[in-house]
Each structure stands twice: as structure tokens, then as C-alpha cells.
C-alpha atoms as a PDB file:
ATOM      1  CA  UNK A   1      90.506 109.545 117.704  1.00  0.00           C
ATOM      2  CA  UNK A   2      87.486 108.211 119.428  1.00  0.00           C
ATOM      3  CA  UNK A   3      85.426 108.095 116.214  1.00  0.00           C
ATOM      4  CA  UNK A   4      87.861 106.286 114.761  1.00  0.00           C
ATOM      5  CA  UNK A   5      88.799 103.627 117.368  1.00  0.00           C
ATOM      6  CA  UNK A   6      84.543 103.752 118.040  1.00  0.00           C
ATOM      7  CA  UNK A   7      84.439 102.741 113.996  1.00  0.00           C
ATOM      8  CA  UNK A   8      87.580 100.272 114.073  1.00  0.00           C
ATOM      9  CA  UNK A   9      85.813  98.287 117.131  1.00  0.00           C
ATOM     10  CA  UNK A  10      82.357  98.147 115.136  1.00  0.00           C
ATOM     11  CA  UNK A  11      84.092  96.466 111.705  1.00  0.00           C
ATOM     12  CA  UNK A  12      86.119  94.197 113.881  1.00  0.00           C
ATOM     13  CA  UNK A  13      83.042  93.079 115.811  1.00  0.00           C
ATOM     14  CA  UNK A  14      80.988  92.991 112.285  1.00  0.00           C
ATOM     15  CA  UNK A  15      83.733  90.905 110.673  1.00  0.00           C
ATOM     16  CA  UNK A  16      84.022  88.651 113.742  1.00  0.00           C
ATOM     17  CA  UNK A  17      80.350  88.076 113.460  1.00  0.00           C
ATOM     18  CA  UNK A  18      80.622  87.259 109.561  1.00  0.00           C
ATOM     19  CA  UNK A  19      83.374  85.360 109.865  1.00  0.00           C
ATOM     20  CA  UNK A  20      81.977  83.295 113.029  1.00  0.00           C
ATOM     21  CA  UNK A  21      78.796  82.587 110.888  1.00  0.00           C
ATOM     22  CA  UNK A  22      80.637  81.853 107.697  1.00  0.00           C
ATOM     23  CA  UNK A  23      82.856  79.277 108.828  1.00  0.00           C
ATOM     24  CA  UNK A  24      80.046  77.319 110.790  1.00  0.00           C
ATOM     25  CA  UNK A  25      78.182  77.615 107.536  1.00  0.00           C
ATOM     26  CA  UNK A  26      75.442  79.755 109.076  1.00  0.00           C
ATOM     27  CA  UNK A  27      75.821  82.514 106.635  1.00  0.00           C
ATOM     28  CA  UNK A  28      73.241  82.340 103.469  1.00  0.00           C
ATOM     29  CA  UNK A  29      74.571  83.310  99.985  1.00  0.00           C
ATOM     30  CA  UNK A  30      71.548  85.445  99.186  1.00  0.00           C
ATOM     31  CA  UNK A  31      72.066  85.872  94.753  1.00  0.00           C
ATOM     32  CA  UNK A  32      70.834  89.381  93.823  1.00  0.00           C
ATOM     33  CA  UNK A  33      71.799  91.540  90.436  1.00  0.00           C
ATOM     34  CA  UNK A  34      73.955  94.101  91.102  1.00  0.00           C
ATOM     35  CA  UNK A  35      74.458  97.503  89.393  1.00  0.00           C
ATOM     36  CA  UNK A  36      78.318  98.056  90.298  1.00  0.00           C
ATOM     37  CA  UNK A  37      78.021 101.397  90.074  1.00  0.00           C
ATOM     38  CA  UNK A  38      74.811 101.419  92.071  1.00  0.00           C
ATOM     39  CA  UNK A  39      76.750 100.085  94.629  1.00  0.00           C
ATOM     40  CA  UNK A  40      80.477 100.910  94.876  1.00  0.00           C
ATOM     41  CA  UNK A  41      79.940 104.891  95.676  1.00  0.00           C
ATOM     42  CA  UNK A  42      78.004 104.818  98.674  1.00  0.00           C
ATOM     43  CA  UNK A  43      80.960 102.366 100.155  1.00  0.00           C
ATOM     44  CA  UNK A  44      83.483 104.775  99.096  1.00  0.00           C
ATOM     45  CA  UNK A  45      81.151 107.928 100.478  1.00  0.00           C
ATOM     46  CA  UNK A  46      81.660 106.407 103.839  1.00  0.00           C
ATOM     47  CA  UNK A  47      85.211 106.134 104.015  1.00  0.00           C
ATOM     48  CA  UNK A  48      86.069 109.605 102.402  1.00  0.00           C
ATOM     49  CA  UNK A  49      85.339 111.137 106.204  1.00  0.00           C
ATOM     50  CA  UNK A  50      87.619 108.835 107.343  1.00  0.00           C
ATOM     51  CA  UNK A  51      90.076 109.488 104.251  1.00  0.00           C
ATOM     52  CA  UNK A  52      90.159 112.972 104.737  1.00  0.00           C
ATOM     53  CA  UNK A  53      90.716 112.892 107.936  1.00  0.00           C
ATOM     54  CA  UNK A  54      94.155 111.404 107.500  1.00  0.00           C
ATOM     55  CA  UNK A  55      94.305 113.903 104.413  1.00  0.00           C
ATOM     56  CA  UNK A  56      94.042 111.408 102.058  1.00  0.00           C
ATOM     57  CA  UNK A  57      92.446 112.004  98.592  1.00  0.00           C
ATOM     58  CA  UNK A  58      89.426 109.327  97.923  1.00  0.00           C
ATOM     59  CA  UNK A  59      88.228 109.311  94.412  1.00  0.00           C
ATOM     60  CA  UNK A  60      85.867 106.356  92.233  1.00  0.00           C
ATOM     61  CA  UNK A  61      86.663 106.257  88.991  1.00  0.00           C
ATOM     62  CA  UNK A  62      82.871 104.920  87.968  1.00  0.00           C
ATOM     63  CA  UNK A  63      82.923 102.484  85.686  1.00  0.00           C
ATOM     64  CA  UNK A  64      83.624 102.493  82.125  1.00  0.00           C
ATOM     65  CA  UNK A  65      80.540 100.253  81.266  1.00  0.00           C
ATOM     66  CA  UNK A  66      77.257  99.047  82.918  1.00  0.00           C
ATOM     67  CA  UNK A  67      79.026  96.016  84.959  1.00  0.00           C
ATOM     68  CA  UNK A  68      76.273  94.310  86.532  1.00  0.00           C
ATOM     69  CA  UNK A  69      77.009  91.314  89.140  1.00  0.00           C
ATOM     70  CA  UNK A  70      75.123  87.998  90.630  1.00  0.00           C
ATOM     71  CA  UNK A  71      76.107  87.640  93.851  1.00  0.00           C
ATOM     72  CA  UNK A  72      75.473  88.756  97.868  1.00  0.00           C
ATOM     73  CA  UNK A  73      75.022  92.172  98.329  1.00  0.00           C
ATOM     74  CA  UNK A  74      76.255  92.200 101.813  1.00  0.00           C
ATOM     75  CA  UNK A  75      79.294  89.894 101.243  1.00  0.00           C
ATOM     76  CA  UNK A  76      80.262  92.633  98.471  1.00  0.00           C
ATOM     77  CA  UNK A  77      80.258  95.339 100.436  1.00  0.00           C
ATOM     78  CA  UNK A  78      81.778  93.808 103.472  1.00  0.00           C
ATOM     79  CA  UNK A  79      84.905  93.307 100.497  1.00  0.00           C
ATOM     80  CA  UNK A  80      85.207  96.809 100.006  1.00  0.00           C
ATOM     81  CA  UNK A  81      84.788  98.124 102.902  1.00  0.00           C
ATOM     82  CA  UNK A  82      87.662  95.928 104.194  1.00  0.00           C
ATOM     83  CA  UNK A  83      90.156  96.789 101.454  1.00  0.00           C
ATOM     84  CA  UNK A  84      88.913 100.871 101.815  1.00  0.00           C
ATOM     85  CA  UNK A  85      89.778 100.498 106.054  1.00  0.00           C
ATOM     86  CA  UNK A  86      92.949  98.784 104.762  1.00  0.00           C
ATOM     87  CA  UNK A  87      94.133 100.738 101.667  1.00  0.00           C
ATOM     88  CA  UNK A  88      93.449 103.870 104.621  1.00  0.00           C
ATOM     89  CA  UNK A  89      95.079 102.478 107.400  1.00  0.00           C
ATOM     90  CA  UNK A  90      98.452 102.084 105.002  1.00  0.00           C
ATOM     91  CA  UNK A  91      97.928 105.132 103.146  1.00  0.00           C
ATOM     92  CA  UNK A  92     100.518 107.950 104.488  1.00  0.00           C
ATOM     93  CA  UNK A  93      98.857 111.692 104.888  1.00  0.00           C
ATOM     94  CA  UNK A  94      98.988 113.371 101.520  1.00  0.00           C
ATOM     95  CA  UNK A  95      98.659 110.463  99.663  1.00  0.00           C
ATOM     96  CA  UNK A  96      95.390 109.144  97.410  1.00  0.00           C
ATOM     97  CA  UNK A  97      93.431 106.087  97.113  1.00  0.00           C
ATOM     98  CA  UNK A  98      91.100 105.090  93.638  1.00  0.00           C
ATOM     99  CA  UNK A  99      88.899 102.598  93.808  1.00  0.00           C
ATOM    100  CA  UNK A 100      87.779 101.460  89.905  1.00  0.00           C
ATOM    101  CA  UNK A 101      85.949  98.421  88.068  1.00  0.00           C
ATOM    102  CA  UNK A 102      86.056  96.800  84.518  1.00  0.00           C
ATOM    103  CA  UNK A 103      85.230  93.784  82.979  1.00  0.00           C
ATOM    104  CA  UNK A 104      87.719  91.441  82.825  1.00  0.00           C
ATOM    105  CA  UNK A 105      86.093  87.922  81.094  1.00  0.00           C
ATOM    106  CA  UNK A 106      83.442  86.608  82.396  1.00  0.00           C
ATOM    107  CA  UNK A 107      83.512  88.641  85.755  1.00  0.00           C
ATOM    108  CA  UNK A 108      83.391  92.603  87.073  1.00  0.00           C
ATOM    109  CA  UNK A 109      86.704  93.377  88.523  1.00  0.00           C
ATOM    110  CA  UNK A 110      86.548  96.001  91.666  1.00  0.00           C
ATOM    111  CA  UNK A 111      89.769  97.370  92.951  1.00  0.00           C
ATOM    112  CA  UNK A 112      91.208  99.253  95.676  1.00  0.00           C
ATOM    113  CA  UNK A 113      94.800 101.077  94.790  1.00  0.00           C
ATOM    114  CA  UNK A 114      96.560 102.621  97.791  1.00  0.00           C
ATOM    115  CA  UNK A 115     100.021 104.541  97.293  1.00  0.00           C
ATOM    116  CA  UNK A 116     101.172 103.408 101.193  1.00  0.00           C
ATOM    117  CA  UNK A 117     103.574 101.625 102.665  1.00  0.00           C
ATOM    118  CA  UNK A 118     102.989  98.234 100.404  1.00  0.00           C
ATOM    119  CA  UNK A 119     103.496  94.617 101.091  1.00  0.00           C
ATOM    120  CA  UNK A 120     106.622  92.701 101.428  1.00  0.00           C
ATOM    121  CA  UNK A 121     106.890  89.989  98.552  1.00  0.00           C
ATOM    122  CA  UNK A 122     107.141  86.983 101.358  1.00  0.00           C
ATOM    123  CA  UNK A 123     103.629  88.081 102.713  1.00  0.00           C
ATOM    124  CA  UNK A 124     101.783  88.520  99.658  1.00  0.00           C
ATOM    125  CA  UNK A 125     101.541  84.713  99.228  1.00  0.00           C
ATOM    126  CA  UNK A 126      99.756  84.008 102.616  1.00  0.00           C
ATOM    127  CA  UNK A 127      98.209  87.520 103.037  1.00  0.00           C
ATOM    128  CA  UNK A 128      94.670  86.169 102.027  1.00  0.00           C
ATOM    129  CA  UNK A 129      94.897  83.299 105.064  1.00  0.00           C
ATOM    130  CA  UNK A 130      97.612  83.846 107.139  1.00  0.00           C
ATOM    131  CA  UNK A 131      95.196  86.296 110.024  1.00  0.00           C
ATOM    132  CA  UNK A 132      98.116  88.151 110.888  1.00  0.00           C
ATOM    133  CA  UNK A 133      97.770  92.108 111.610  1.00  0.00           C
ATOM    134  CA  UNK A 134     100.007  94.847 111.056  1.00  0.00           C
ATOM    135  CA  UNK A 135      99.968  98.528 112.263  1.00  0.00           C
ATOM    136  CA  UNK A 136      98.952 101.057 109.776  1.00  0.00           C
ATOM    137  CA  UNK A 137     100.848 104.259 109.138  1.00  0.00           C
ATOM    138  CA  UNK A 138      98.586 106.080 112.168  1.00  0.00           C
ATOM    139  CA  UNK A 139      99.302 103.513 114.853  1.00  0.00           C
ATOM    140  CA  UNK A 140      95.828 101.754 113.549  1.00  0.00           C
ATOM    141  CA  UNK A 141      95.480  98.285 114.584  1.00  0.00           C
ATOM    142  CA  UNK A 142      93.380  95.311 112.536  1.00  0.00           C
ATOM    143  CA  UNK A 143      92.295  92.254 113.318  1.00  0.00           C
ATOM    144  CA  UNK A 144      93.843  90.053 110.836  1.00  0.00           C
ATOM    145  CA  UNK A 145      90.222  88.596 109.776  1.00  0.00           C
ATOM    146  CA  UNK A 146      89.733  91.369 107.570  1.00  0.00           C
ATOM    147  CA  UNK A 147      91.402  90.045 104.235  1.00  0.00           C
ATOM    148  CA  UNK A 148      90.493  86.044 105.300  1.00  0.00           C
ATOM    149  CA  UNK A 149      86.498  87.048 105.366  1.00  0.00           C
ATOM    150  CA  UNK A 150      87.114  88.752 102.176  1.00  0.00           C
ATOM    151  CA  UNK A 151      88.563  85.799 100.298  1.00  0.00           C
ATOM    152  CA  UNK A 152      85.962  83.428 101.867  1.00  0.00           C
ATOM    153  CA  UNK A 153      83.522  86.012 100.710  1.00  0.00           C
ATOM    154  CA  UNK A 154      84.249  86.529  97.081  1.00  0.00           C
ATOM    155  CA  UNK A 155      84.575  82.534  96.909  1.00  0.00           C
ATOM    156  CA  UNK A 156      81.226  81.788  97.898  1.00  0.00           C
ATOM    157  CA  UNK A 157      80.596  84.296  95.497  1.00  0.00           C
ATOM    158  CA  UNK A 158      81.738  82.331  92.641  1.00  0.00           C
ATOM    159  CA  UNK A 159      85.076  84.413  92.451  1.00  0.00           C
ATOM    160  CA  UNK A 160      88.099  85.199  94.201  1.00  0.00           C
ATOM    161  CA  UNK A 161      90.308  87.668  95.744  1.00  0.00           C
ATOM    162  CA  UNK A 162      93.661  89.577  94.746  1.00  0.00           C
ATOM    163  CA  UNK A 163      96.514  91.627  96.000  1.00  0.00           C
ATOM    164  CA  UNK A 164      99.312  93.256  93.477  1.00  0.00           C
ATOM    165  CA  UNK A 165     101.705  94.928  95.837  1.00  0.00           C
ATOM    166  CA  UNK A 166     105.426  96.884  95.262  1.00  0.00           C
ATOM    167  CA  UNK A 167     107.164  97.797  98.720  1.00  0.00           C
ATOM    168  CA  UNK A 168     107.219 101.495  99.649  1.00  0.00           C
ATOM    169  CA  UNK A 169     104.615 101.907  96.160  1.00  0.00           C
ATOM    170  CA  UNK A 170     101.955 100.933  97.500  1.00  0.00           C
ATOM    171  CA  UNK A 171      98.945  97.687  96.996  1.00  0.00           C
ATOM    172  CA  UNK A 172      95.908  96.944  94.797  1.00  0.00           C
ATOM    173  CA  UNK A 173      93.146  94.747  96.299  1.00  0.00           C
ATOM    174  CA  UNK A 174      91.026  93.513  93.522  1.00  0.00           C
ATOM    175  CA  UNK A 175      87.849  91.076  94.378  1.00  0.00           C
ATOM    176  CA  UNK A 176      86.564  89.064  91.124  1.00  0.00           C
ATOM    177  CA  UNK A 177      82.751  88.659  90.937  1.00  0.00           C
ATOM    178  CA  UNK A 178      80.612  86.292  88.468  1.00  0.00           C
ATOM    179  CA  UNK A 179      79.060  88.925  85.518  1.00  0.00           C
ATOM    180  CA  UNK A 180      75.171  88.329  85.260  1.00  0.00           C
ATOM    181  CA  UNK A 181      74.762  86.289  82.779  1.00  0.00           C
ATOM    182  CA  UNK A 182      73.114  86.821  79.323  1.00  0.00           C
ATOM    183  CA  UNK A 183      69.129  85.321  78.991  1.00  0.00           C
END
């Protein structure tokens, strides 16, 4: 339990920070190419501890195809880590988590899929600015500037952010990032 409240207290200070510097307009954008699948595992490494912890099965589903992004390396891992602490902290014991990418257009498509406790349909709409915070299924308490810094983050990005959710079925948090393009 200490772990765990130890880890919850350094995100919320980490997305305090981010979130401080982002909206004074302190926080560079710095462009890099990025090799999704160079990327996404170690994220999800970190939280399968956590996962299993709550007996929760973690699994990446690599991706089908080389998906490689322009954008902040930071600000896209600071994404999934948030929807990873989330899709955990609403995930029941037993359950699993998958975390996949494709292609979709003109940008690489990384999701989070939780089988929890879902979102009721009145606060999908808001979800993304509202900076409201809910307990997770383990008592866990957020911040509520989680999924705000997210949004912020994939739109400086050059994309955007996206929740599908069925009560009692469970959410998928998907961030949108710009494809490198073609020389």
C-alpha cells in the first residue's frame, strides 16, 4: 500500500508540474520521430507491477505495422501512463487491460482498453475537461488533472484525445498522434 500511495503522490505531483507549466505556456513541444513500438512497452513494463498487483492481466498487443510518430516524447508518455494508472485504478481484480496501436489516416492511434467499472454516458462528454476525480475499484484516489493534461498534451501534439466507454463493460482511452510524414 505504501508503494502504491508513494507512486500515486509522484504522478500527481509530475502531472501538477506539467500541467502548471503547460497552461502558463512554459512547456516546449520538443518534435522527435518516434518508433511506437520503441516506445509503448517500456510504459506498459512499468505498470504490469502495479497490474499484477491488483491481479490484473497487462498485455501490448505490438503493433501491426512500423507506426512511427512526430511529436514530444515526454508528452506521449505522460498520455499513457495516465490512461495505464486509470484503466488500473478501474480495473476490478481478475480482470485484463490491452493496450494496442494502428494507423488510422494520417495519424498512429494508441489505446488503452480496460474491462472495469466504465463511464456513465453524462460524463463522457466533459471527462476530457471537467477535473473531477473518482475512486477506483481499490479505494484509489486521482487528481482529476490526469485526463485534462492528456488532452492538452495530444493537442499540442497536433492530435487529440478519446474515450469509448459502456457502463459496467468497461473504457477505451485512445490518444491520436500526427504520422511522420513521407520525404
Amino acid at each position: 500500500k505504501a508503494n502504491t500511495a508513494t507512486a500515486g503522490t509522484c504522478e500527481l505531483l509530475d502531472n501538477l508540474l506539467k500541467w502548471t507549466k503547460s497552461q502558463t505556456g512554459r512547456l516546449n513541444v520538443v518534435y522527435q520521430d518516434i518508433d511506437l513500438n520503441d516506445v509503448v512497452p517500456g510504459v506498459v513494463d512499468i505498470f504490469k507491477m502495479i497490474a499484477e498487483m491488483k491481479k490484473i492481466n497487462l498485455q501490448y498487443l505490438p503493433c501491426e505495422e512500423k507506426l512511427i510518430v512526430h511529436a514530444d516524447n515526454d508528452m506521449v508518455n505522460t498520455i499513457i501512463r495516465n490512461f495505464l494508472s486509470n484503466a488500473v485504478k478501474f480495473t476490478p481484480e481478475g480482470k485484463c487491460i490491452e493496450v494496442f496501436c494502428r494507423r488510422e489516416g494520417d495519424y498512429a492511434k494508441i489505446s488503452v482498453r480496460d474491462h472495469g467499472i466504465g463511464i456513465a454516458p453524462d460524463r463522457l462528454e466533459t471527462i476530457f475537461h471537467k477535473g473531477e476525480t473518482t475512486y477506483g475499484t481499490g479505494g484509489e484516489e486521482g487528481s482529476g488533472l490526469g485526463l485534462q493534461l492528456c488532452q492538452d498534451f495530444a493537442r499540442k501534439n497536433g492530435g487529440d484525445a478519446q474515450v469509448e466507454s459502456v457502463l459496467g463493460e468497461g473504457s477505451t482511452f485512445s490518444v491520436l498522434i500526427p504520422l511522420k510524414k513521407e520525404d
